[in-house]
Protein backbone atom coordinates (compact mmCIF):
# COMPACT_ATOMS: atom_id res chain seq x y z
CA UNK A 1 41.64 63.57 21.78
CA UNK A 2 38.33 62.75 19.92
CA UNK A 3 35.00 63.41 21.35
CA UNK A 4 33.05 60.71 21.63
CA UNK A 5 29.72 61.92 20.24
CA UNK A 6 31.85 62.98 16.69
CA UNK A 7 29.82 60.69 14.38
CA UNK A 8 32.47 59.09 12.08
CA UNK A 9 31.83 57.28 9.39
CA UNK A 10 32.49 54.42 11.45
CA UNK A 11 30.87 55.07 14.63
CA UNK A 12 27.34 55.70 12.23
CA UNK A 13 27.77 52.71 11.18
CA UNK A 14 28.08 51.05 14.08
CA UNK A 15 25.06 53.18 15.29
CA UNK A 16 22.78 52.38 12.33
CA UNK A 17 23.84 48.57 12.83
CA UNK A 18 22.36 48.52 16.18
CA UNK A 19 19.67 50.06 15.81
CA UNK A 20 18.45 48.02 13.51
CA UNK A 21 19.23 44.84 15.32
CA UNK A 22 17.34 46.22 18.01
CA UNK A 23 14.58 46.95 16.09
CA UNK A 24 14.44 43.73 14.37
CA UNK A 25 14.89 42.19 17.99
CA UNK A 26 12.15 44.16 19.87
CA UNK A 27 9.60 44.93 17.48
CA UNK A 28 9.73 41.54 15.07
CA UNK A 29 7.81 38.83 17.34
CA UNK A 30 9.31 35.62 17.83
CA UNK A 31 8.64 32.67 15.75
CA UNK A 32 6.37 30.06 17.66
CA UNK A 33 7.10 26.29 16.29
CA UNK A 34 3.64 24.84 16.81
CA UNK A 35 3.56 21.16 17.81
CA UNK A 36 1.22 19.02 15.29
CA UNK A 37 -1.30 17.29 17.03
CA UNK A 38 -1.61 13.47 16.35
CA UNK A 39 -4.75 12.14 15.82
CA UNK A 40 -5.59 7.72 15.38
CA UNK A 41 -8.73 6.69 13.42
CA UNK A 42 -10.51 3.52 13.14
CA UNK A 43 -13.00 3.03 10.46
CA UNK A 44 -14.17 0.42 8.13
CA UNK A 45 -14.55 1.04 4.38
CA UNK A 46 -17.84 -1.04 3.11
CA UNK A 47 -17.10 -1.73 -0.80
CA UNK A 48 -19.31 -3.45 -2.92
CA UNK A 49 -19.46 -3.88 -6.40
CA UNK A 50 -22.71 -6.01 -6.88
CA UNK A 51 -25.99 -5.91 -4.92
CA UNK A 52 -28.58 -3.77 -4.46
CA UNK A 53 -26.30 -1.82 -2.36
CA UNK A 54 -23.61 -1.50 -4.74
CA UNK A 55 -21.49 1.53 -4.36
CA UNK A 56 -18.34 0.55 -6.89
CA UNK A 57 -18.42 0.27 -10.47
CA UNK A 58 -16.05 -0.60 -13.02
CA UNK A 59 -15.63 2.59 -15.68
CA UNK A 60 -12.84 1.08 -18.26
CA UNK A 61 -10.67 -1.78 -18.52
CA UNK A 62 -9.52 -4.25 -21.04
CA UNK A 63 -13.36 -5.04 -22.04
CA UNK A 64 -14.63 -1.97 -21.15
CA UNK A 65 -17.09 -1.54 -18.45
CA UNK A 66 -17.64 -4.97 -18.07
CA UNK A 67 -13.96 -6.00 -16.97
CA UNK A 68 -12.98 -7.37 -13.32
CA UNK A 69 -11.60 -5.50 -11.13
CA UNK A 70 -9.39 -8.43 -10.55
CA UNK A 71 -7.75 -7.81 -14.16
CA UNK A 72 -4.90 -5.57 -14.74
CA UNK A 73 -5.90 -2.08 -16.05
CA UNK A 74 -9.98 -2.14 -14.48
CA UNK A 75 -10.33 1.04 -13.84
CA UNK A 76 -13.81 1.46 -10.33
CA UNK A 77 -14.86 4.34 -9.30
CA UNK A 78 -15.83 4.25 -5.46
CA UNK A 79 -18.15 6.13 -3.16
CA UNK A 80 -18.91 3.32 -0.49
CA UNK A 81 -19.82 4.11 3.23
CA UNK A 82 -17.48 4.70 6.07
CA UNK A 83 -18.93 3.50 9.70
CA UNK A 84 -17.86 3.29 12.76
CA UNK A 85 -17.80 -0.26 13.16
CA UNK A 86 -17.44 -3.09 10.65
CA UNK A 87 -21.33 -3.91 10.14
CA UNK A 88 -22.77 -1.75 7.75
CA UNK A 89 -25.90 -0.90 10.43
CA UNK A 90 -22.96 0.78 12.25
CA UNK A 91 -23.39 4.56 12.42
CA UNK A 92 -22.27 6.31 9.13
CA UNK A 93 -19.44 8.56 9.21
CA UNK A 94 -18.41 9.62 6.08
CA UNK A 95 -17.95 8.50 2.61
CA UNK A 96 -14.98 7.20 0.73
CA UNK A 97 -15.29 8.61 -2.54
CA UNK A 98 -12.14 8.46 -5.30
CA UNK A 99 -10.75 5.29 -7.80
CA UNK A 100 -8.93 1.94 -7.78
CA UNK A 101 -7.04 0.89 -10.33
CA UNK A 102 -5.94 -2.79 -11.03
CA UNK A 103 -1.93 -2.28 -11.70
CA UNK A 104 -0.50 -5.41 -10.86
CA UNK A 105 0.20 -7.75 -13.67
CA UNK A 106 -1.30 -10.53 -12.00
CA UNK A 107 -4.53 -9.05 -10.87
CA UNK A 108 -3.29 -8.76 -7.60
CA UNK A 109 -2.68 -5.47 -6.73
CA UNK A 110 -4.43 -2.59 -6.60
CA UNK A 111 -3.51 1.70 -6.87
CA UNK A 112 -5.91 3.80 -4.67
CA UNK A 113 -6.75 7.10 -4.95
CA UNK A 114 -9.82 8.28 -2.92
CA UNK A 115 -10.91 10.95 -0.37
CA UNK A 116 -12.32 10.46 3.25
CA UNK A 117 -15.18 12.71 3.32
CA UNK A 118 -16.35 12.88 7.02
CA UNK A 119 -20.09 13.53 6.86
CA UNK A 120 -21.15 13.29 10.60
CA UNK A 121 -19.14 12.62 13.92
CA UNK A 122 -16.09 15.15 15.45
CA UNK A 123 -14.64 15.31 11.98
CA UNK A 124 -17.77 16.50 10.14
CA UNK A 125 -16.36 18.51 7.04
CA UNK A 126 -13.41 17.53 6.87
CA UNK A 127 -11.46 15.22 4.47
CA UNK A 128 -8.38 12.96 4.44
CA UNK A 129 -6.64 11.88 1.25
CA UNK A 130 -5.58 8.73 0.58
CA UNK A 131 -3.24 7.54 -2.03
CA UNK A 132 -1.18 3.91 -2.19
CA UNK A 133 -0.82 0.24 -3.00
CA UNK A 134 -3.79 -2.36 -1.96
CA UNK A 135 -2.07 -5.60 -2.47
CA UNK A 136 -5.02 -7.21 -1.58
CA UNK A 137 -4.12 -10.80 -0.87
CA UNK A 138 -2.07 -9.61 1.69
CA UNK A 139 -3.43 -9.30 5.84
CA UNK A 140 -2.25 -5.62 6.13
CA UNK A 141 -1.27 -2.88 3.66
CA UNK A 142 -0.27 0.93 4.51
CA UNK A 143 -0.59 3.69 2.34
CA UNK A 144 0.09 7.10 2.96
CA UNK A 145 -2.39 10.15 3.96
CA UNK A 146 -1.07 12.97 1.69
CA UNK A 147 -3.33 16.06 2.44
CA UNK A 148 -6.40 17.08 4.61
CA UNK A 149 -9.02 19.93 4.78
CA UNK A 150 -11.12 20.83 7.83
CA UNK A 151 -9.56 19.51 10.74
CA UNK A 152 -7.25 17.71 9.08
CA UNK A 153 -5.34 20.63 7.51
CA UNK A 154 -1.75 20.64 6.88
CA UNK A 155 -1.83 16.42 7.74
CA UNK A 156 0.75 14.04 6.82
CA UNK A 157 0.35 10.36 8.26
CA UNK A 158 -0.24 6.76 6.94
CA UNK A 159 -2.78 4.20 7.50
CA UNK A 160 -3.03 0.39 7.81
CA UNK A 161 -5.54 -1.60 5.97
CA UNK A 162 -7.19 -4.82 6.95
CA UNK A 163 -9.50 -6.81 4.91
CA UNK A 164 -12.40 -7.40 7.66
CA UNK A 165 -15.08 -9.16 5.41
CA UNK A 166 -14.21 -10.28 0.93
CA UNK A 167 -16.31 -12.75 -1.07
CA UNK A 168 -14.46 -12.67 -3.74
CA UNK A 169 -16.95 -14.45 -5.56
CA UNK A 170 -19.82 -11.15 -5.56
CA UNK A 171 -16.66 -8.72 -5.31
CA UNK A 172 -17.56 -7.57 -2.28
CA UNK A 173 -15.48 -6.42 0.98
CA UNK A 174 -15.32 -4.37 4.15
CA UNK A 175 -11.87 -2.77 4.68
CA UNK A 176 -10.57 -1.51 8.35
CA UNK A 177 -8.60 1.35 8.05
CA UNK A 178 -6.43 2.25 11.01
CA UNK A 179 -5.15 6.03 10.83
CA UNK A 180 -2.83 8.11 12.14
CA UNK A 181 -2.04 11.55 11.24
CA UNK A 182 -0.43 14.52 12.45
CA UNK A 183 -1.74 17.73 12.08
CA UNK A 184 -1.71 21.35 12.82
């Protein structure tokens, strides 16, 4: 008859093996899956390329700086106001600050690549990134939000662009932008 505290080869085995899962179990804490938190945005982009209030200008293109934005390959750099509301004596939130570049054949079409920087407001310090098509003859276009800082860390979410206000003539045009995001 064996005695049951003769450690075999086997029964150590076993012993070790349970021990550890017991550690692991016990001592190991359990991993929490946070929920993201979802937050919507409306805000209107204010982008003008002529006037004393100008905050766009064209940097390269196929006649250098003084190409159209509205020709393939115009290259802007951007850093218009963000407010609240869609006139542009609506409280200032933030700046939109980043490039567009013309890549549509037809001069249609637009690439954007720009950051959110919230400057006042609940979102103060923080920024959203913004990358996607502007097909700007159309009512609405979404792009995609690919990254965050501040508040907005770890965000992935899209937004919906509307063209509010564009003379075409002066280049000049206030964008809504409705966001929504998830976030940790």
């Amino acid at each position: 008859m064996s005695n049951p505290l003769n450690l075999t080869t086997t029964n150590f085995f076993f012993l070790i093996f349970t021990i550890t899962i017991l550690y692991v179990t016990y001592t190991i804490p359990r991993l929490q899956l946070q929920q993201p938190k979802q937050t919507n945005l409306v805000f209107y982009v204010h982008d003008y390329l002529t006037g004393h209030d100008m905050s766009a200008i064209t940097v390269a293109g196929k006649s250098g700086t003084s190409s159209s934005i509205l020709h393939f390959g115009t290259i802007l750099a951007v850093d218009d106001p963000v407010t609240e509301g869609p006139s542009i004596e609506s409280k200032e939130i933030g700046r939109a600050q980043g490039f567009y570049i013309n890549s549509q054949l037809d001069g249609k079409g637009l690439h954007l690549v720009f950051s959110v920087i919230f400057t006042d407001g609940d979102f103060k310090g923080s920024t959203l990134e913004i990358q996607g098509a502007d097909i700007f003859t159309m009512k609405e276009r979404e792009y995609g939000i690919v990254s965050g800082t501040g508040y907005f860390r770890f965000v992935k979410g899209y937004g919906v662009m509307e063209t509010e206000f564009m003379d075409i003539a002066n280049l000049r045009a206030i964008l809504k932008h409705n966001v929504t995001v998830k976030h940790y």
